[in-house]
Protein backbone atom coordinates (compact mmCIF):
# COMPACT_ATOMS: atom_id res chain seq x y z
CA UNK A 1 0.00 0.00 0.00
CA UNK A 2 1.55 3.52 -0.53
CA UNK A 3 3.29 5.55 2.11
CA UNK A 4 1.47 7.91 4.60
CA UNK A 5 3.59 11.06 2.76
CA UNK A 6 0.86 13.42 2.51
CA UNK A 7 0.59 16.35 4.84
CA UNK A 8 -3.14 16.12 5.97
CA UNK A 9 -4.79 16.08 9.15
CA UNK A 10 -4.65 13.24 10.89
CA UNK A 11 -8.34 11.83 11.93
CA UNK A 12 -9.05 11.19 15.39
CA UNK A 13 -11.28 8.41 16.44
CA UNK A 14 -14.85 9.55 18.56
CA UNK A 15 -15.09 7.88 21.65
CA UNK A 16 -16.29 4.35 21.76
CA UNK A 17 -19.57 4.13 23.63
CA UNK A 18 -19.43 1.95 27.02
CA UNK A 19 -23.02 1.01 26.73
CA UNK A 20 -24.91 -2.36 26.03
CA UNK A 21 -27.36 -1.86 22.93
CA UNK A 22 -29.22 -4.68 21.45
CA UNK A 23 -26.62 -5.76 18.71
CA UNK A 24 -27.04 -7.77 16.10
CA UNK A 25 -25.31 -11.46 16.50
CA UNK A 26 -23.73 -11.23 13.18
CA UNK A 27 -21.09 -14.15 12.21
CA UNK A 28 -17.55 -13.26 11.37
CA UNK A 29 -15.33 -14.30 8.24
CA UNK A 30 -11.80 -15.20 8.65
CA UNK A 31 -10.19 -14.19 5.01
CA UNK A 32 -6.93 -15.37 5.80
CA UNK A 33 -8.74 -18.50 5.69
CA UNK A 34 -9.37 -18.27 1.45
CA UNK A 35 -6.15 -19.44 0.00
CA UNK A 36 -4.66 -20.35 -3.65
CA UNK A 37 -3.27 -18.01 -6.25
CA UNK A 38 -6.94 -17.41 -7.42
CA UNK A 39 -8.29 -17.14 -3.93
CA UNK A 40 -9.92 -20.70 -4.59
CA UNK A 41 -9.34 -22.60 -1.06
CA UNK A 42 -12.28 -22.31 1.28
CA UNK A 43 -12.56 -24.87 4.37
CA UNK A 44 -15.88 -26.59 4.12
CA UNK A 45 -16.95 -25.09 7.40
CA UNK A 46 -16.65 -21.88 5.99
CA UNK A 47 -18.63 -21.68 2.97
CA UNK A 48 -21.25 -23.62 5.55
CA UNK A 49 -21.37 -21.22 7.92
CA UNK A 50 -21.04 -18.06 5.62
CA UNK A 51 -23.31 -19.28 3.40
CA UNK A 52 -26.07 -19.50 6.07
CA UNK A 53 -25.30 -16.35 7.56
CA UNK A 54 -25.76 -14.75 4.43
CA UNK A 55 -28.69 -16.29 3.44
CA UNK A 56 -30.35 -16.21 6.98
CA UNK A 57 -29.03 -12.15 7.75
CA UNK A 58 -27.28 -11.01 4.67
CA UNK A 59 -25.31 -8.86 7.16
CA UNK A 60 -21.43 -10.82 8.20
CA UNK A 61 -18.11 -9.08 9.80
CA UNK A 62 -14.72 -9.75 8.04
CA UNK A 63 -11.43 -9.68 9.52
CA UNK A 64 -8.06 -10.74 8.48
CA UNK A 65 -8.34 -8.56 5.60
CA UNK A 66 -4.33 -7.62 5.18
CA UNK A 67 -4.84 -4.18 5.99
CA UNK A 68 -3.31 -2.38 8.81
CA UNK A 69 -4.70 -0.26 11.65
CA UNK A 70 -2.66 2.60 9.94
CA UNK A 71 -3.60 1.94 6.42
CA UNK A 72 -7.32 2.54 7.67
CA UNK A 73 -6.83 5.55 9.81
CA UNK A 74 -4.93 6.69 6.68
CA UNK A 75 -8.68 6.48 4.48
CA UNK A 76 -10.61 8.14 7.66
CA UNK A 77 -8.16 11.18 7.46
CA UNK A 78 -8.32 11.23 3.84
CA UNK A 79 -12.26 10.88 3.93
CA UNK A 80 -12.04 13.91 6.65
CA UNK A 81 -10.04 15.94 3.87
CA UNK A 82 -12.19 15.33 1.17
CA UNK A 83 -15.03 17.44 3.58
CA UNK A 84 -12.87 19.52 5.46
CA UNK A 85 -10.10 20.42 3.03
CA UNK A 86 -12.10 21.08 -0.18
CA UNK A 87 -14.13 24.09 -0.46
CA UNK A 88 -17.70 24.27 -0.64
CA UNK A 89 -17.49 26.02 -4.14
CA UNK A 90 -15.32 22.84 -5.41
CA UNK A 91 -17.84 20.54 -4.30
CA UNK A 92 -20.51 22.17 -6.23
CA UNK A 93 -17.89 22.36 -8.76
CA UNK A 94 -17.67 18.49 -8.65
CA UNK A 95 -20.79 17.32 -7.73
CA UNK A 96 -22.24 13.97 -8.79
CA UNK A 97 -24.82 13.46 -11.39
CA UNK A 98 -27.37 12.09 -9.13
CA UNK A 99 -30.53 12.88 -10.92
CA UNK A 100 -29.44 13.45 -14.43
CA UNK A 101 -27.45 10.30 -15.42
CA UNK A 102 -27.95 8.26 -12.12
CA UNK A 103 -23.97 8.35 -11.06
CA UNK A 104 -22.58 8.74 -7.45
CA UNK A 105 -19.59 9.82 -8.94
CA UNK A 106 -18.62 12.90 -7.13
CA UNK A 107 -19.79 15.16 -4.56
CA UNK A 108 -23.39 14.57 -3.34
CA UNK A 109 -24.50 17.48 -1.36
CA UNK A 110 -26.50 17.24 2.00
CA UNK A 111 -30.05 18.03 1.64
CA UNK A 112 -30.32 15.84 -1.84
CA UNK A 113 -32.83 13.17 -0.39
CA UNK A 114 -35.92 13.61 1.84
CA UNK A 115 -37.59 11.54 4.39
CA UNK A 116 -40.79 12.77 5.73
CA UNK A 117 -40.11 16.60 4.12
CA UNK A 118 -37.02 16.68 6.07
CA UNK A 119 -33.75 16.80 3.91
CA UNK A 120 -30.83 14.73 4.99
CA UNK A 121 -27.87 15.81 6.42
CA UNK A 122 -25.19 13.42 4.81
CA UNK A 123 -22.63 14.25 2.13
CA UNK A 124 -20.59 12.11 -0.01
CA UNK A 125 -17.69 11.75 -2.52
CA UNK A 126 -18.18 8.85 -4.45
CA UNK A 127 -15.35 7.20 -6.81
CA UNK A 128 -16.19 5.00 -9.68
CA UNK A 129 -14.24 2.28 -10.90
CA UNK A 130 -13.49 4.37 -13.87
CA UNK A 131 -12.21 7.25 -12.15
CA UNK A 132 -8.54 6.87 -11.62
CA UNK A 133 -8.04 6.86 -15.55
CA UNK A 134 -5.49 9.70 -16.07
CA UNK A 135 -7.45 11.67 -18.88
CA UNK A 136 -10.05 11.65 -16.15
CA UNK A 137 -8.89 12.55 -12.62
CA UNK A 138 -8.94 16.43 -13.04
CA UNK A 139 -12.46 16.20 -14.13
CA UNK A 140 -13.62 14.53 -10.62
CA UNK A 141 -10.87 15.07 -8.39
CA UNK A 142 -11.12 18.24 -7.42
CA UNK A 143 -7.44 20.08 -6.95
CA UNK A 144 -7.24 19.44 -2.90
CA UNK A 145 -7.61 15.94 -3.87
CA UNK A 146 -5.09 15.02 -6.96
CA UNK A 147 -2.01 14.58 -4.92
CA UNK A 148 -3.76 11.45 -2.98
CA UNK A 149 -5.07 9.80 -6.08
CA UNK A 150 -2.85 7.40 -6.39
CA UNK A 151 -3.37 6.00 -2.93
CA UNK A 152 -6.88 6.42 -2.73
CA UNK A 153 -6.72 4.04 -5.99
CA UNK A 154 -4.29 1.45 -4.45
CA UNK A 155 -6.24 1.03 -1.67
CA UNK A 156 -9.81 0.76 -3.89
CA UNK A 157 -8.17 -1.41 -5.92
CA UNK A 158 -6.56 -4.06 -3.18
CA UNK A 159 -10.47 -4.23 -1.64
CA UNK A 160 -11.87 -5.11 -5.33
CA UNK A 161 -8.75 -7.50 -6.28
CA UNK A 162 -8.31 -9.25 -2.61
CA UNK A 163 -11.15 -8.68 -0.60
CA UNK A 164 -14.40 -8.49 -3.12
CA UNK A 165 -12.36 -11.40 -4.92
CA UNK A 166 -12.27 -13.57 -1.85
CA UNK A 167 -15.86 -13.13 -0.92
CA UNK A 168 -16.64 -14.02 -4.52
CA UNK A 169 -15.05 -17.13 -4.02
CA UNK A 170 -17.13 -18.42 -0.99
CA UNK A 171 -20.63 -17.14 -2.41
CA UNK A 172 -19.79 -18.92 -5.56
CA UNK A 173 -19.33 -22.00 -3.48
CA UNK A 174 -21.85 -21.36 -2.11
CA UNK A 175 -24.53 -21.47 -5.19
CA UNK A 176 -22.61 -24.29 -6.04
CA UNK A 177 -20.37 -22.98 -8.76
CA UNK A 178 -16.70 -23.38 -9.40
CA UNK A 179 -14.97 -20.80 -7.20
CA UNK A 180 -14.06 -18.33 -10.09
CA UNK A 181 -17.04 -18.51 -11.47
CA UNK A 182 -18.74 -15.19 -9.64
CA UNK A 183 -15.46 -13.55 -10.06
CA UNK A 184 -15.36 -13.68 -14.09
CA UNK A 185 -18.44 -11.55 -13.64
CA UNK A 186 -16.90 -8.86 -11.73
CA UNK A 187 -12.96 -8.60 -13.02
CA UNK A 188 -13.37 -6.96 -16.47
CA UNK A 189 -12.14 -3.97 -16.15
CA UNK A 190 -13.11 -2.17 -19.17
CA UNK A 191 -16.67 -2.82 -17.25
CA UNK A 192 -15.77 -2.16 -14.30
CA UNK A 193 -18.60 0.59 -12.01
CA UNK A 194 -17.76 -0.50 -8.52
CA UNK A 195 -17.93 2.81 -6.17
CA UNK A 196 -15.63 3.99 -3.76
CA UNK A 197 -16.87 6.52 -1.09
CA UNK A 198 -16.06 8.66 1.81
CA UNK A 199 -19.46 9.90 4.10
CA UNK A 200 -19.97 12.25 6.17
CA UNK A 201 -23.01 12.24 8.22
CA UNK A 202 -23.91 16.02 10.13
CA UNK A 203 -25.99 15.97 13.23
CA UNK A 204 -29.51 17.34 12.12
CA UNK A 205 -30.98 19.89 14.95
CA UNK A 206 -33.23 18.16 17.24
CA UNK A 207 -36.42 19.37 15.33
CA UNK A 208 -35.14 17.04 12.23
CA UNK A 209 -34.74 14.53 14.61
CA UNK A 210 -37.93 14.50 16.38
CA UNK A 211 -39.66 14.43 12.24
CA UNK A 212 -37.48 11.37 11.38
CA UNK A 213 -37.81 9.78 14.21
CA UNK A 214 -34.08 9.58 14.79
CA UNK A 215 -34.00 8.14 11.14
CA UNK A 216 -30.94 10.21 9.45
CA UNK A 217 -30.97 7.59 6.60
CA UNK A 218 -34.19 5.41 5.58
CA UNK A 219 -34.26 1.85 5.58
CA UNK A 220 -33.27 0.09 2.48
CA UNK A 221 -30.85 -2.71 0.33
CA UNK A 222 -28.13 -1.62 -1.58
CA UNK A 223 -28.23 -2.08 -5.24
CA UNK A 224 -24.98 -3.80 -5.88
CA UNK A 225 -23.19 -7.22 -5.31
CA UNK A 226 -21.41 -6.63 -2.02
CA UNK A 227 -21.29 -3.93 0.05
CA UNK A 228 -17.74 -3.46 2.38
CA UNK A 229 -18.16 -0.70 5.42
CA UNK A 230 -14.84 -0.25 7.84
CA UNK A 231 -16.51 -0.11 11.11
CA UNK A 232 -16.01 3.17 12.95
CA UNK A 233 -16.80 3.70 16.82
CA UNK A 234 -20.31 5.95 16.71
CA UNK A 235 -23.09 3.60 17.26
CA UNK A 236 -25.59 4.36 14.45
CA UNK A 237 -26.16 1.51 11.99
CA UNK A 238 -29.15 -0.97 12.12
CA UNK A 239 -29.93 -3.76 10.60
CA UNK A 240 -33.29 -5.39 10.05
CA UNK A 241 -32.84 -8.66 11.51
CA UNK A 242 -35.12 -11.76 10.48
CA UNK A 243 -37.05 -11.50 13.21
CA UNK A 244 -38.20 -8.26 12.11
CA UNK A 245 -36.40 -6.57 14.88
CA UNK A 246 -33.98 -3.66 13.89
CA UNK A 247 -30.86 -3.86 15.86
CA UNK A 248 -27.55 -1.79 15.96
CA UNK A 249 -23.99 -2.94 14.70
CA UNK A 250 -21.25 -3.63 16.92
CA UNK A 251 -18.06 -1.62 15.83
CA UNK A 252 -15.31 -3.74 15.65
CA UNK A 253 -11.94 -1.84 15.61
CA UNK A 254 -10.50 -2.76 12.14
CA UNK A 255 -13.00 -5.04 10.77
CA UNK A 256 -15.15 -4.74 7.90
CA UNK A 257 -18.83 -5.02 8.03
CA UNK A 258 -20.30 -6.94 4.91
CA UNK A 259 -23.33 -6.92 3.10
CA UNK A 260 -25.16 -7.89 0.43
CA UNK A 261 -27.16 -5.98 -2.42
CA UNK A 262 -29.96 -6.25 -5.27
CA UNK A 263 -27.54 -7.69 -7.63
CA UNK A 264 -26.25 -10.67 -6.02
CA UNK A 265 -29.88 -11.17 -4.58
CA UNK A 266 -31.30 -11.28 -8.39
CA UNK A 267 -28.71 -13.35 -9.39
CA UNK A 268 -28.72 -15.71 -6.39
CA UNK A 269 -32.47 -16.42 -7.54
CA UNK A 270 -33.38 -15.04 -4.10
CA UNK A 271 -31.09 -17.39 -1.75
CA UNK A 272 -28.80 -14.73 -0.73
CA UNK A 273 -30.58 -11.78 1.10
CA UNK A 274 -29.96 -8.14 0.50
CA UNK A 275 -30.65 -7.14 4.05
CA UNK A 276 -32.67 -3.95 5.01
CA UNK A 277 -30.35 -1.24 7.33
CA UNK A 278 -30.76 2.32 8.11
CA UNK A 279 -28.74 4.55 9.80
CA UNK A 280 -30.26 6.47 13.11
CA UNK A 281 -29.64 9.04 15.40
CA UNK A 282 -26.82 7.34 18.21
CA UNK A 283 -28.57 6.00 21.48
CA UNK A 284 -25.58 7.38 23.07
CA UNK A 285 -25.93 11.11 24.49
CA UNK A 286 -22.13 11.31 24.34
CA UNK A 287 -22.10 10.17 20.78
CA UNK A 288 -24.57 12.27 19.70
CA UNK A 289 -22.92 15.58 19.09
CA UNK A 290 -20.17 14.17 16.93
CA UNK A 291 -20.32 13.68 13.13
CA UNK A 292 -20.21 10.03 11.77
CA UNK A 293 -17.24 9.49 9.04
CA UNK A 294 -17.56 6.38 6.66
CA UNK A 295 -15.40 4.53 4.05
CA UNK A 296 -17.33 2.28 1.80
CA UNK A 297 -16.92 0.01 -1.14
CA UNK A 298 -19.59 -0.88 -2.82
CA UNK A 299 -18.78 -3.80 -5.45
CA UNK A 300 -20.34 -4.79 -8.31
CA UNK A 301 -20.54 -6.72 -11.38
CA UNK A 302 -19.56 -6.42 -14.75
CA UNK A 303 -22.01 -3.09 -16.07
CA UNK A 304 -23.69 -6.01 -18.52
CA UNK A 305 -24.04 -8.78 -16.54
CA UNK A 306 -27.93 -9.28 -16.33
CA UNK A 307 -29.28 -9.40 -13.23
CA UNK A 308 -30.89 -13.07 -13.61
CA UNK A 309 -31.19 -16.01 -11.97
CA UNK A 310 -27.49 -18.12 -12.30
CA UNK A 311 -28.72 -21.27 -14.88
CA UNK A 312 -25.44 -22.85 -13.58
CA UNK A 313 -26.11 -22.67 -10.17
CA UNK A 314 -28.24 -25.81 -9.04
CA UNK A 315 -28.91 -23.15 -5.97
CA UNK A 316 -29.92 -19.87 -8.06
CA UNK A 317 -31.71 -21.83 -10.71
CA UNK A 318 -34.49 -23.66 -8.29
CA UNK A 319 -34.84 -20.34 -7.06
CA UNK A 320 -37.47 -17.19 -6.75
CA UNK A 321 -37.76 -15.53 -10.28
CA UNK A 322 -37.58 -12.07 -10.96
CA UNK A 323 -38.24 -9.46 -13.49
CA UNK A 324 -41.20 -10.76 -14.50
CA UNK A 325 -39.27 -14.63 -15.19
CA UNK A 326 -36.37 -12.85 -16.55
CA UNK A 327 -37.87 -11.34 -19.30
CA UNK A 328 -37.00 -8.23 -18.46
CA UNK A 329 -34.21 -8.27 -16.44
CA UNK A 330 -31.89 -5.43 -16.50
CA UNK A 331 -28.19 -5.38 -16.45
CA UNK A 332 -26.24 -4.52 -13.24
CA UNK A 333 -25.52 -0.89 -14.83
CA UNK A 334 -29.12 -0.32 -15.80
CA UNK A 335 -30.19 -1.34 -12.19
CA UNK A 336 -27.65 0.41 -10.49
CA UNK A 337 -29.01 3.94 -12.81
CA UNK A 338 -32.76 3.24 -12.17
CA UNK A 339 -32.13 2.89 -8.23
CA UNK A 340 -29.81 5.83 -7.56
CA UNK A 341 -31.81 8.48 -9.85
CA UNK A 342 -35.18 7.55 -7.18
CA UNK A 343 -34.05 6.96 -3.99
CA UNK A 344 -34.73 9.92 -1.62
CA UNK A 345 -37.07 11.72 -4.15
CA UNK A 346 -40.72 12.44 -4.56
CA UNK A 347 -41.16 9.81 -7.02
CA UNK A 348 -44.40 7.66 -7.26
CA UNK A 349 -44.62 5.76 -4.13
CA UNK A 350 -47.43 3.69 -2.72
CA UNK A 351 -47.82 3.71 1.46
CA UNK A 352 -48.20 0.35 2.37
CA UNK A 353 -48.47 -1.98 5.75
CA UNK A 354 -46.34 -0.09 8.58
CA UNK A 355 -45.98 3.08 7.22
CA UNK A 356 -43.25 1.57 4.20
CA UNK A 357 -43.21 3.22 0.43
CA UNK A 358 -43.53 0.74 -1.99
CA UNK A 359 -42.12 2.10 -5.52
CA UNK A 360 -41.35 0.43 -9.17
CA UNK A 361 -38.10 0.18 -10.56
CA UNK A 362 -37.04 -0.86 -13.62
CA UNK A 363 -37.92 -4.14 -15.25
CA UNK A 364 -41.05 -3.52 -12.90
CA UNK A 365 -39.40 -5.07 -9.76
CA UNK A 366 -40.76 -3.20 -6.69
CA UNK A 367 -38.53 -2.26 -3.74
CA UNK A 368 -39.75 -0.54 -0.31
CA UNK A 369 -38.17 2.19 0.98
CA UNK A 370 -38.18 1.14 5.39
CA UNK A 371 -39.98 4.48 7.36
């Protein structure tokens, strides 16, 4: 990984909370444990228990991941630059086209999505698997930025080629399927639309609390194959747990939290869940007033790999069937588009049982947004 060499502020970790929340009993994956040149070596036991824990909560830890302590406070001070040390006018400058071409790439402002008339309070600066090209940094870099390219791209890269690759292997297992086979979907890089991002979640005043009901981002499943979160000390996530119970997630110093999207879902005919989290306001009063930093890397397949059912996979093939049997199943790019240009907008929803929004995507696959 590269050196620590540039001169920005280094983050500092909020406190930990000291109090017992009702946590979700999520399962941890070893990945020093998946071995061979081509990551293809899984212990039995592994792709058991992974397997179920993905199917059964679609929400796992990781650890073992060949990154250091360092190397990941290095991406938390980075992700505090990209906020702190780039002008508002240069995030305007390079901000994301959200609505218009349905791309994270860039900055998205806070206030872009509503829940319950109240606008959120999160920004992001998102990094596509396409952005590190050199004919195309000074168009989404913004100047701050350019002289930690080349390390923010190292380390998006090793989680794509080592960790993403490694969890390939076991889900492929998994459905059954020789261990490259999910990985041949994912590793072409002229296709490549994975999405690197830093967040930065603002306290809302207490009135925006009180309208959310603590709910700072709504409930819902990512759109993409696998979704990697470094765990970070404020106590905010939840995950819908199948019991139907949200509950928070533990931090783990250094681990990764992993979890599943719409895409591997679709093409797991169903067997591996995309589980439903939010983020809330911390239950901890001495949380509360700080701001929550994230690093996230969102994976996904090949931009035309269609989002159906695996025929290989004796698993994925007796599955559920979407997209109306497959007929009109979208790629992994067109899915991706359809999802990010509606969530958080006034599109046409339907209120259903508990308060949810039920809303059509494309390929006329519904999703609910969580209240």
């Amino acid at each position: 990984m590269p050196g620590l060499t540039s001169d920005i502020p280094r983050w500092e970790y909020p406190p930990t909370s000291d109090k017992t929340f009702d946590y979700a009993n999520l399962e941890t994956l070893d990945l020093s444990q998946i071995t061979g040149d081509e990551y293809e070596n899984v212990p039995e036991e592994v792709v058991k228990t992974i397997g179920d824990a993905f199917a059964r909560d679609g929400f796992i830890y990781a650890t073992n991941h060949g990154l250091s302590s360092e190397q990941i406070l290095r991406q938390f001070s980075i992700a505090q630059y990209a906020f702190d040390g780039v002008s508002e006018e240069d995030k305007a400058r390079y901000r994301a086209k959200i609505l218009e071409e349905g791309d994270f790439t860039g900055y998205k402002p806070r206030g872009h999505w509503k829940l319950k008339g109240v606008r959120d309070q999160i920004e992001h600066f998102s990094l596509g698997g396409q952005s590190y090209a050199p004919e195309r940094r000074e168009k989404i870099f913004p100047p701050a930025l350019l002289p930690l390219v080349d390390e923010i791209e190292e380390f998006t890269n090793y989680n794509h080629d080592h960790i993403f690759r490694k969890i390939l292997t076991v889900l492929s297992l998994v459905l059954k399927l020789p261990p490259t086979y999910l990985w041949n979907l994912a590793s072409n890089k002229e296709e490549r639309f994975d999405l690197f991002r830093y967040a930065l979640y603002h306290p809302p005043s207490p009135d925006e609390d009180k309208q959310t009901d603590g709910v700072r981002l709504q409930g819902h499943t990512d759109f993409n194959a696998v979704s990697l979160l470094y765990s970070q000390p404020i106590v905010s996530l939840q995950v819908l747990m199948p019991d139907n119970v949200w509950r928070f997630v533990r931090h783990v110093p250094d681990a990764l939290v992993i979890n599943l999207g719409d895409a591997m879902h679709f093409i797991s005919g169903g067997y591996l869940k995309q589980t439903i989290h939010r983020v809330v306001s911390p239950p901890d009063p001495v949380q509360a007033p700080y701001r929550r930093l994230g690093v996230f890397y969102f994976a996904q397949f090949n931009r035309s790999t269609r989002l159906a059912p695996i025929a290989d996979s004796p698993v994925a093939s007796q599955g559920k069937k979407f997209f109306e049997e497959g007929r009109k199943a979208p790629t992994a790019w067109e899915w991706e588009c359809s999802r990010v240009k509606a969530y958080g907008q006034d599109g046409k929803k339907k209120v259903i049982d508990g308060g949810h929004e039920e809303e059509e995507m494309i390929g006329g696959e519904k999703v609910v947004h969580y209240n």
